[in-house]
Protein backbone atom coordinates (compact mmCIF):
# COMPACT_ATOMS: atom_id res chain seq x y z
CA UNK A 1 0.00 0.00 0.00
CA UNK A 2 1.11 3.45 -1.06
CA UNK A 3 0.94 6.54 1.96
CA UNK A 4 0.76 9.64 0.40
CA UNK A 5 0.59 12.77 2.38
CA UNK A 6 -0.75 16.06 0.87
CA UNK A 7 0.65 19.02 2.57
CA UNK A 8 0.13 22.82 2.70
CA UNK A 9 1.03 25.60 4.90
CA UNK A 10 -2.95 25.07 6.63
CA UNK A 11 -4.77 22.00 5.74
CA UNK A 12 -7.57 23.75 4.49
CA UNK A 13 -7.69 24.65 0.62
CA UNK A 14 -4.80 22.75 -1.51
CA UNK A 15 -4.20 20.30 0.30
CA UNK A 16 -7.73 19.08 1.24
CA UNK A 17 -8.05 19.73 -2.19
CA UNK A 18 -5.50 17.28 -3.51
CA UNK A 19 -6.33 15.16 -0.99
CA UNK A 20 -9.99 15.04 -2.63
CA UNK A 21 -9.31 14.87 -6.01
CA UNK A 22 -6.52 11.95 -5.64
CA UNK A 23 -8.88 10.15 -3.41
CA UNK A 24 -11.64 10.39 -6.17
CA UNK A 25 -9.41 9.45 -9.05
CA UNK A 26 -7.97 6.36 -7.07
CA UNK A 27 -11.62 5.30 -6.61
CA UNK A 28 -12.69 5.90 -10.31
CA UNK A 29 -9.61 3.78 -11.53
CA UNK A 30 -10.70 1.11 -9.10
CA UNK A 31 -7.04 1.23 -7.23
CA UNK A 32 -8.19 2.99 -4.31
CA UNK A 33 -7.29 -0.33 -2.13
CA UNK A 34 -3.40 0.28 -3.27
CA UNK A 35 -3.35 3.98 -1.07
CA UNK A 36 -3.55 5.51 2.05
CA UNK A 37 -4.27 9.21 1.29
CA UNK A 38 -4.07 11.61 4.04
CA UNK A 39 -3.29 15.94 4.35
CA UNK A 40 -1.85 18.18 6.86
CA UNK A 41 -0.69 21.51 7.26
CA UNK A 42 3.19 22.84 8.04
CA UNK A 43 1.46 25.58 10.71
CA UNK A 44 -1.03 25.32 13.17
CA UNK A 45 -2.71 27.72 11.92
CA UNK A 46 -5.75 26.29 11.19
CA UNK A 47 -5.61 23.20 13.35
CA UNK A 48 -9.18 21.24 13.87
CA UNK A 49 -10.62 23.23 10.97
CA UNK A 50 -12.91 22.02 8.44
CA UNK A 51 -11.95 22.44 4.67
CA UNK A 52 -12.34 25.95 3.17
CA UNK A 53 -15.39 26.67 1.82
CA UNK A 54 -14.21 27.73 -1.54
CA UNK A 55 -12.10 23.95 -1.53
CA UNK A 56 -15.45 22.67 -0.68
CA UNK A 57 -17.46 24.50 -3.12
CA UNK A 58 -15.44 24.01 -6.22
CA UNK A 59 -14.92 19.88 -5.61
CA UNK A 60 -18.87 20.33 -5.24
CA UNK A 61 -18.98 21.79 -8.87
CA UNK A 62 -16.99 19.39 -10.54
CA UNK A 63 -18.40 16.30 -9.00
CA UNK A 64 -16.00 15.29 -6.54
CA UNK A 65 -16.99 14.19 -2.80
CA UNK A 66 -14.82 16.10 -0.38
CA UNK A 67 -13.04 13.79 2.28
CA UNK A 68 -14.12 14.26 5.72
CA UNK A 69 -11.15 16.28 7.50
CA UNK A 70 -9.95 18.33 10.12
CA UNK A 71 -6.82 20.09 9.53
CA UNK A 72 -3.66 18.90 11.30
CA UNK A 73 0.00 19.33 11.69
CA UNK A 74 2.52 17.34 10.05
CA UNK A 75 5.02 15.50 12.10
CA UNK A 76 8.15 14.19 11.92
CA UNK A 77 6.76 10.90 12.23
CA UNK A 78 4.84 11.32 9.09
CA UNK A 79 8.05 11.25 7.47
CA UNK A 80 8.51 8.06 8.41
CA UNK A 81 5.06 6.93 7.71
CA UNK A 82 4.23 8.02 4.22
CA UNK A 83 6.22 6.95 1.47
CA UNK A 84 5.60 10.57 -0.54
CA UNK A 85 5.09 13.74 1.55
CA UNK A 86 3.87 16.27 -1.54
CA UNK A 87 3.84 19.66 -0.59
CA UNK A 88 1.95 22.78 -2.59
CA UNK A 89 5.06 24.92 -3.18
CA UNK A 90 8.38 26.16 -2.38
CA UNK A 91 7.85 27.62 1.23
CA UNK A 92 5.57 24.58 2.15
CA UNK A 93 8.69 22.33 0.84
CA UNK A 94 11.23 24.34 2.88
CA UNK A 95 9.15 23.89 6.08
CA UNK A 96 8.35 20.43 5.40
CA UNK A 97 12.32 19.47 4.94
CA UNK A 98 12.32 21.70 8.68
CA UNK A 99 10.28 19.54 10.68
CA UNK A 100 11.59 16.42 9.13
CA UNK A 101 14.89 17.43 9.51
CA UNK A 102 16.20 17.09 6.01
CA UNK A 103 14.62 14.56 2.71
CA UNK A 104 17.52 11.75 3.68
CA UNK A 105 15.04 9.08 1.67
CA UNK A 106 14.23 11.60 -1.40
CA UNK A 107 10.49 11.50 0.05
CA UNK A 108 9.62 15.58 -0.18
CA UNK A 109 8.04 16.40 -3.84
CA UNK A 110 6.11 19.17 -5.09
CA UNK A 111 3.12 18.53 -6.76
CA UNK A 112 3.50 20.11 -10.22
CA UNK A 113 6.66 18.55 -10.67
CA UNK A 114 4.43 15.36 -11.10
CA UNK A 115 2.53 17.27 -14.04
CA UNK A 116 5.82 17.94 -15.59
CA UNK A 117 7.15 14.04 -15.02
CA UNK A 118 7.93 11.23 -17.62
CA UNK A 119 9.47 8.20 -17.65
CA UNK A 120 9.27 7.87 -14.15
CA UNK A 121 11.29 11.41 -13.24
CA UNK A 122 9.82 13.97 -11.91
CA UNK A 123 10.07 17.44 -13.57
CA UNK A 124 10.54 21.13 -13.04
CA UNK A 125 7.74 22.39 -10.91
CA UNK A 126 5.83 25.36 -10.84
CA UNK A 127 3.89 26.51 -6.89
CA UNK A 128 0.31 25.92 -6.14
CA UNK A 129 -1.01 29.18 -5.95
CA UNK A 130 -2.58 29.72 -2.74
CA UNK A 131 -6.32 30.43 -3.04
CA UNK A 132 -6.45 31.53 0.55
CA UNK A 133 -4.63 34.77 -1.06
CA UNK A 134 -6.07 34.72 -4.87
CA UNK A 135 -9.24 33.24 -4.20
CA UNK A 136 -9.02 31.48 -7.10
CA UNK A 137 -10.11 28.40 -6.43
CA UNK A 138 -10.60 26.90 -10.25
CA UNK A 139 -6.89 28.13 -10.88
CA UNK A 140 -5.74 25.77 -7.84
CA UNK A 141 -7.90 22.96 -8.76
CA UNK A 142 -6.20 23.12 -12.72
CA UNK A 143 -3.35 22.35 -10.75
CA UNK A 144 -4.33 19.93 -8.47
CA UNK A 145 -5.86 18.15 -10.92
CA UNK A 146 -2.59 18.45 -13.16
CA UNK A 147 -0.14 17.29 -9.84
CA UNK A 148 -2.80 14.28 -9.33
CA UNK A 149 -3.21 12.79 -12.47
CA UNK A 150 1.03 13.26 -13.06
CA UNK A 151 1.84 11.42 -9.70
CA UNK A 152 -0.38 8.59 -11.03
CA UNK A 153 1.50 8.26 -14.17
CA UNK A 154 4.62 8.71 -12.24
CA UNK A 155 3.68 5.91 -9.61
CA UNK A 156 2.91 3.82 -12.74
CA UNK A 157 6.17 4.46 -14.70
CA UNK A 158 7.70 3.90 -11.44
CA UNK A 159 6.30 0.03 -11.45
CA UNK A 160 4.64 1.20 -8.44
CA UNK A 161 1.06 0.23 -9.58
């Protein structure tokens, strides 16, 4: 079984989000049984909260069930636990490598570099534009959507699935 860990700086748009959408395409491929999907947040922040409501209205619009959550902290133990700890961008990846201490098994990814990945590599990778500042929520799913569907094709290239 794969653990994947979503992570952004408060567990309440992106990486709910991703946590959503990846949950719902696992399902729709009929490989959900090969995960263990979870999200947290690098702050505290936010801590107990419910997804945003903009996270929640735009999965809403497109057809996807949003996963029941409360936001939490990532750990240092998570780093053991998951096998890929995907944050939303560059300051989430920073903090993540923080309370790890370091990436010493090459675990830490961002998720657009899965959009840019092929044969198995992963590729250059854009941020996740926070739609706690923009408020775009459609622009973030895009991405999500993009980082989701790459990391499946990566884990697949990989032999992983």
């Amino acid at each position: 079984m794969l653990k994947i860990l979503f992570i952004c700086h408060g567990n309440i748009c992106r990486s709910t989000m991703a946590q959503s959408v990846f949950t719902h395409l696992v399902k729709t491929r009929h490989i959900d049984h090969l995960f263990e999907i979870n999200s947290a947040a690098t702050s505290r922040e936010e801590i107990g909260n419910g997804p945003h409501y903009g996270t929640v209205n735009k999965l809403r619009q497109v057809g996807i069930p949003v996963v029941p959550h409360r936001a939490i902290q990532m750990t240092k133990a998570d780093y053991d636990y998951y096998d890929y700890l995907i944050g939303m961008d560059t300051a989430n990846i920073r903090n993540m490598q923080r309370i790890a201490d370091g990436d010493p098994e090459d675990k830490i990814y961002k998720l657009l570099s899965f959009a840019t990945a092929s044969n198995g590599q992963v590729g250059r990778a854009e941020d996740v534009a926070d739609p706690w500042y923009t408020g775009d929520f459609d622009a973030t799913y895009r991405d999500v959507v993009a980082g989701c569907e790459g990391l499946l094709t990566f884990l697949k290239d990989r032999g992983e699935l």
